[in-house]
Protein backbone atom coordinates (compact mmCIF):
# COMPACT_ATOMS: atom_id res chain seq x y z
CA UNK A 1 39.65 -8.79 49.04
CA UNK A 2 40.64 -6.10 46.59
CA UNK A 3 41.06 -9.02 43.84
CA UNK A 4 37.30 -9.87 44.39
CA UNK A 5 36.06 -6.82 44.22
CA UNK A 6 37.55 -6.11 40.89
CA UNK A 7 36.20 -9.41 39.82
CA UNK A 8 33.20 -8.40 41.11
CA UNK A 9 33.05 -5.23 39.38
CA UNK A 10 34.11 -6.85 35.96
CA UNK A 11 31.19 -9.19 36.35
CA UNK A 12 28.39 -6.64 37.09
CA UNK A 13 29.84 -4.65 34.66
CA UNK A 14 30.13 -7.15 31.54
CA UNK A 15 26.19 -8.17 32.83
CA UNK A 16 25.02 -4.21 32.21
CA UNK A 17 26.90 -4.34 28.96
CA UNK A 18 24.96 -7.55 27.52
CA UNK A 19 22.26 -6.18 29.11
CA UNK A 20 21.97 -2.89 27.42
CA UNK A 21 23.63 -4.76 23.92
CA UNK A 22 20.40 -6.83 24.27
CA UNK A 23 17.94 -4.51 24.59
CA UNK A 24 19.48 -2.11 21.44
CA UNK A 25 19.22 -5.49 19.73
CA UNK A 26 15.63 -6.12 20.82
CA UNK A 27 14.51 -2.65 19.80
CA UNK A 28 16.43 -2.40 16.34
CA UNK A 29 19.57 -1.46 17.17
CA UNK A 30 20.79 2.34 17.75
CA UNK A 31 20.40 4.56 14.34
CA UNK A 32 21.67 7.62 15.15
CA UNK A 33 22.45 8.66 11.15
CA UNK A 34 19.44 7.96 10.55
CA UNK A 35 17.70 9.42 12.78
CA UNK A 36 19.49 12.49 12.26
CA UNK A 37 19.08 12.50 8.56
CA UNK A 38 15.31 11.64 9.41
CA UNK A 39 15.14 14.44 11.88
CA UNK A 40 16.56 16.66 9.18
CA UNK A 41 14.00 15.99 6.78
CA UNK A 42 11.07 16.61 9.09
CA UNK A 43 12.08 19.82 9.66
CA UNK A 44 13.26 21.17 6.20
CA UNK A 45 10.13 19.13 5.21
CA UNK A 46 7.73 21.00 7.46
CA UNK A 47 9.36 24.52 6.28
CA UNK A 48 8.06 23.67 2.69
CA UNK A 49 4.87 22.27 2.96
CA UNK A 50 4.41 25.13 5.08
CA UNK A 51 5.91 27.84 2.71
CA UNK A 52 3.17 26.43 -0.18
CA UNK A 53 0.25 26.74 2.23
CA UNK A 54 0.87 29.91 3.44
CA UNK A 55 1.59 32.35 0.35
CA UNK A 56 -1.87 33.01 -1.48
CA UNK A 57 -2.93 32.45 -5.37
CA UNK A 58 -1.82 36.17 -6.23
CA UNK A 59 1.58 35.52 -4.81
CA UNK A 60 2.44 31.77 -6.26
CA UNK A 61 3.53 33.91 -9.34
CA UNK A 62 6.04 36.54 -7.78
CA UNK A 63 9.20 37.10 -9.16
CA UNK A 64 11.79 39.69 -7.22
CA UNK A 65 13.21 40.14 -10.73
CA UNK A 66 12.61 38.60 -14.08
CA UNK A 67 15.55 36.50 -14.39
CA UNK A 68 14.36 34.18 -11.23
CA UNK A 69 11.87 31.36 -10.34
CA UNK A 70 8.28 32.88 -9.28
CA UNK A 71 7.28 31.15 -5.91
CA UNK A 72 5.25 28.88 -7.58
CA UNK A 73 8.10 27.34 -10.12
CA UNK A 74 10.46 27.23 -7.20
CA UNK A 75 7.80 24.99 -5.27
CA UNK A 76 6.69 22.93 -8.84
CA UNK A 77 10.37 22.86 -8.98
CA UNK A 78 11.28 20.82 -5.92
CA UNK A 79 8.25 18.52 -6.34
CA UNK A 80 10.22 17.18 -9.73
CA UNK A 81 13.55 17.45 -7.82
CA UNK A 82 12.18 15.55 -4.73
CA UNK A 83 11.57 12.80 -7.00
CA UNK A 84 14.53 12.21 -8.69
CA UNK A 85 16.66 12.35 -5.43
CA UNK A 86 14.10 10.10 -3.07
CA UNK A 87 14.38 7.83 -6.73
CA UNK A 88 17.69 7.21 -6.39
CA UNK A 89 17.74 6.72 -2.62
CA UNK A 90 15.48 4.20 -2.88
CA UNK A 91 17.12 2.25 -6.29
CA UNK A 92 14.06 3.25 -8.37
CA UNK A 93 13.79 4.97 -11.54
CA UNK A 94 11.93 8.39 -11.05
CA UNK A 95 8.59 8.26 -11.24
CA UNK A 96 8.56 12.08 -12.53
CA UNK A 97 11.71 14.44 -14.92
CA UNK A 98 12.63 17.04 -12.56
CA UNK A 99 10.89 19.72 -14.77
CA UNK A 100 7.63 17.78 -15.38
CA UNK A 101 5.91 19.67 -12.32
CA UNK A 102 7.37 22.97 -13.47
CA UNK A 103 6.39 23.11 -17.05
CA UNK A 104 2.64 21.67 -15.83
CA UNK A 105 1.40 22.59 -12.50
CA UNK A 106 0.36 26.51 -13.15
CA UNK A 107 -1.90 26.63 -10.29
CA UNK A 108 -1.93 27.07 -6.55
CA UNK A 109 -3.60 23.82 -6.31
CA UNK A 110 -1.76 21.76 -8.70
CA UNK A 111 1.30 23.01 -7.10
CA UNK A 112 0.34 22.12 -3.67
CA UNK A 113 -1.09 18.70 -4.69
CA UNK A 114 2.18 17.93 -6.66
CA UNK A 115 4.86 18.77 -3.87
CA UNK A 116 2.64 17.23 -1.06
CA UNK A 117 2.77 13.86 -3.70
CA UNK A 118 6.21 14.12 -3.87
CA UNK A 119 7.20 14.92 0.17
CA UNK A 120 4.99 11.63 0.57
CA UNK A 121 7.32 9.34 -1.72
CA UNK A 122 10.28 10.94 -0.17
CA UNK A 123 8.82 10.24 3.45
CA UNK A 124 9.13 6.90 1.94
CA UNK A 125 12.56 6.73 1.22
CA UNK A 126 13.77 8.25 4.75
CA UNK A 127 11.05 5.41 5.96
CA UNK A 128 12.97 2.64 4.98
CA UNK A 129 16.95 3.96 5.55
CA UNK A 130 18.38 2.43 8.41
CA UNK A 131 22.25 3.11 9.07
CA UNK A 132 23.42 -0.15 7.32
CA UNK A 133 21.54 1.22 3.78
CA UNK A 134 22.30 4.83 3.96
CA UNK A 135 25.96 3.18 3.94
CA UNK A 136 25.01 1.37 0.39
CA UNK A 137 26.65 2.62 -2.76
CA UNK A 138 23.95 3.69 -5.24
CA UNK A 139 23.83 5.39 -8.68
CA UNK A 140 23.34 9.19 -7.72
CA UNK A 141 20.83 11.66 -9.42
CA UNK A 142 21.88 14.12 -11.86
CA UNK A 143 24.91 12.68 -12.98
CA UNK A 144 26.82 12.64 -10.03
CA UNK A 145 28.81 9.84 -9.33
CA UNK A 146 28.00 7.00 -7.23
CA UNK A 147 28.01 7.74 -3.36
CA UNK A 148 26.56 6.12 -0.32
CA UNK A 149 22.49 6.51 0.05
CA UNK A 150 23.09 8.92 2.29
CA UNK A 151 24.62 11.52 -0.10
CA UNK A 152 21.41 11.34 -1.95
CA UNK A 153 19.09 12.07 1.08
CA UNK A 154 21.50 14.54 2.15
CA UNK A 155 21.39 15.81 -1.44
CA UNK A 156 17.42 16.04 -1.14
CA UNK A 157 17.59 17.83 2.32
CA UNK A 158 20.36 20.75 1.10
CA UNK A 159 18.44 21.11 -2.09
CA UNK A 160 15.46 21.85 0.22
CA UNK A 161 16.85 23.85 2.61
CA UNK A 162 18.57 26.21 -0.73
CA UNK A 163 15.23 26.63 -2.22
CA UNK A 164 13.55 27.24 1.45
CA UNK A 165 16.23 30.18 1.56
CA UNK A 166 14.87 31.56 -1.64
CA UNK A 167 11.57 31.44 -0.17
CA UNK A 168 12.26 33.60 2.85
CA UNK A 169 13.35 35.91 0.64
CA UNK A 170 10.40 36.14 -1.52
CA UNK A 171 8.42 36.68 2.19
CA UNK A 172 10.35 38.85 3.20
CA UNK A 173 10.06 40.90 -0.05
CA UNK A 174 6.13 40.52 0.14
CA UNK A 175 6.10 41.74 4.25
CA UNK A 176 5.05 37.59 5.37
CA UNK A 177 7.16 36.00 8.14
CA UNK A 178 8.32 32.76 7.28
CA UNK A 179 7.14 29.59 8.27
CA UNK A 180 10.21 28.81 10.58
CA UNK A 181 10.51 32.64 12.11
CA UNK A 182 6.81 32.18 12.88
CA UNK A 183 7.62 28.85 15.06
């Protein structure tokens, strides 16, 4: 009796195993790096795009001290960086040299309409990683030497996040409350 019921067991068990291998299979298969690294990115994403809307025309140009990035570089700044990293994550060649947005978007608007275009190609590249690709080896951005796809989407999200930490800063400075306090 015993004997059956451990047959028994083994059966219903190996039946909720193909069952639930099935059903990952039928739905894509489990992702959890990517959706981590996705999850990531929306919310250092959302912290930026945010940070651009809320400061005002007067303040895209403050500096705490001369030797720094005003707001607005820092923001032009990470448009041209965004593309170079999302680039390389997804094989391309940049569409845009890391400085390109710095040197020419002056305004508000430009600024805005620049880093929006380049959180938009980036969306792309987190898009299209699953946890097979962000395992790749690719040619890395800036030199560095080549790494799996995920280094250069992680690269993209801790560049965010540093520059995101100079923005509270400049907030702070200027009496605002950050995008992410404010949540």
């Amino acid at each position: 009796m015993r004997c059956q019921s451990l047959v028994l067991t083994a059966i219903v068990l190996a039946g909720t195993v193909a069952a639930a291998s099935s059903q990952t299979k039928a739905s894509g298969g489990a992702q959890p790096i990517t959706q981590a690294m996705r999850q990531a990115w929306d919310g250092v994403r959302l912290n930026i795009k945010e940070s651009a809307d809320l400061m005002t025309d007067a303040n895209y140009g403050f500096k705490p001290t001369p030797e720094v990035r005003s707001l607005g570089q820092i923001l032009a700044h990470l448009a041209g960086a965004n593309y170079v990293f999302c680039a390389a994550a997804k094989g391309e060649k940049s569409p845009h040299a890391e400085d390109e947005f710095e040197k020419a978007a002056t305004t508000r608007a430009s600024i805005i309409k620049a880093l929006g275009d380049s959180l938009t190609y980036c969306d792309g590249a987190f898009a299209s990683a699953d946890d097979r690709k962000l395992g790749e080896m690719i040619d890395m951005p800036f030199g560095m030497p080549r790494a799996a796809r995920a280094a250069a989407l992680q690269g993209e999200i801790g560049h965010m996040n540093e520059h995101y930490g100079n923005l509270v800063t400049y907030f702070r400075l200027k009496g605002i409350v950050p995008p992410s306090s404010k949540r």
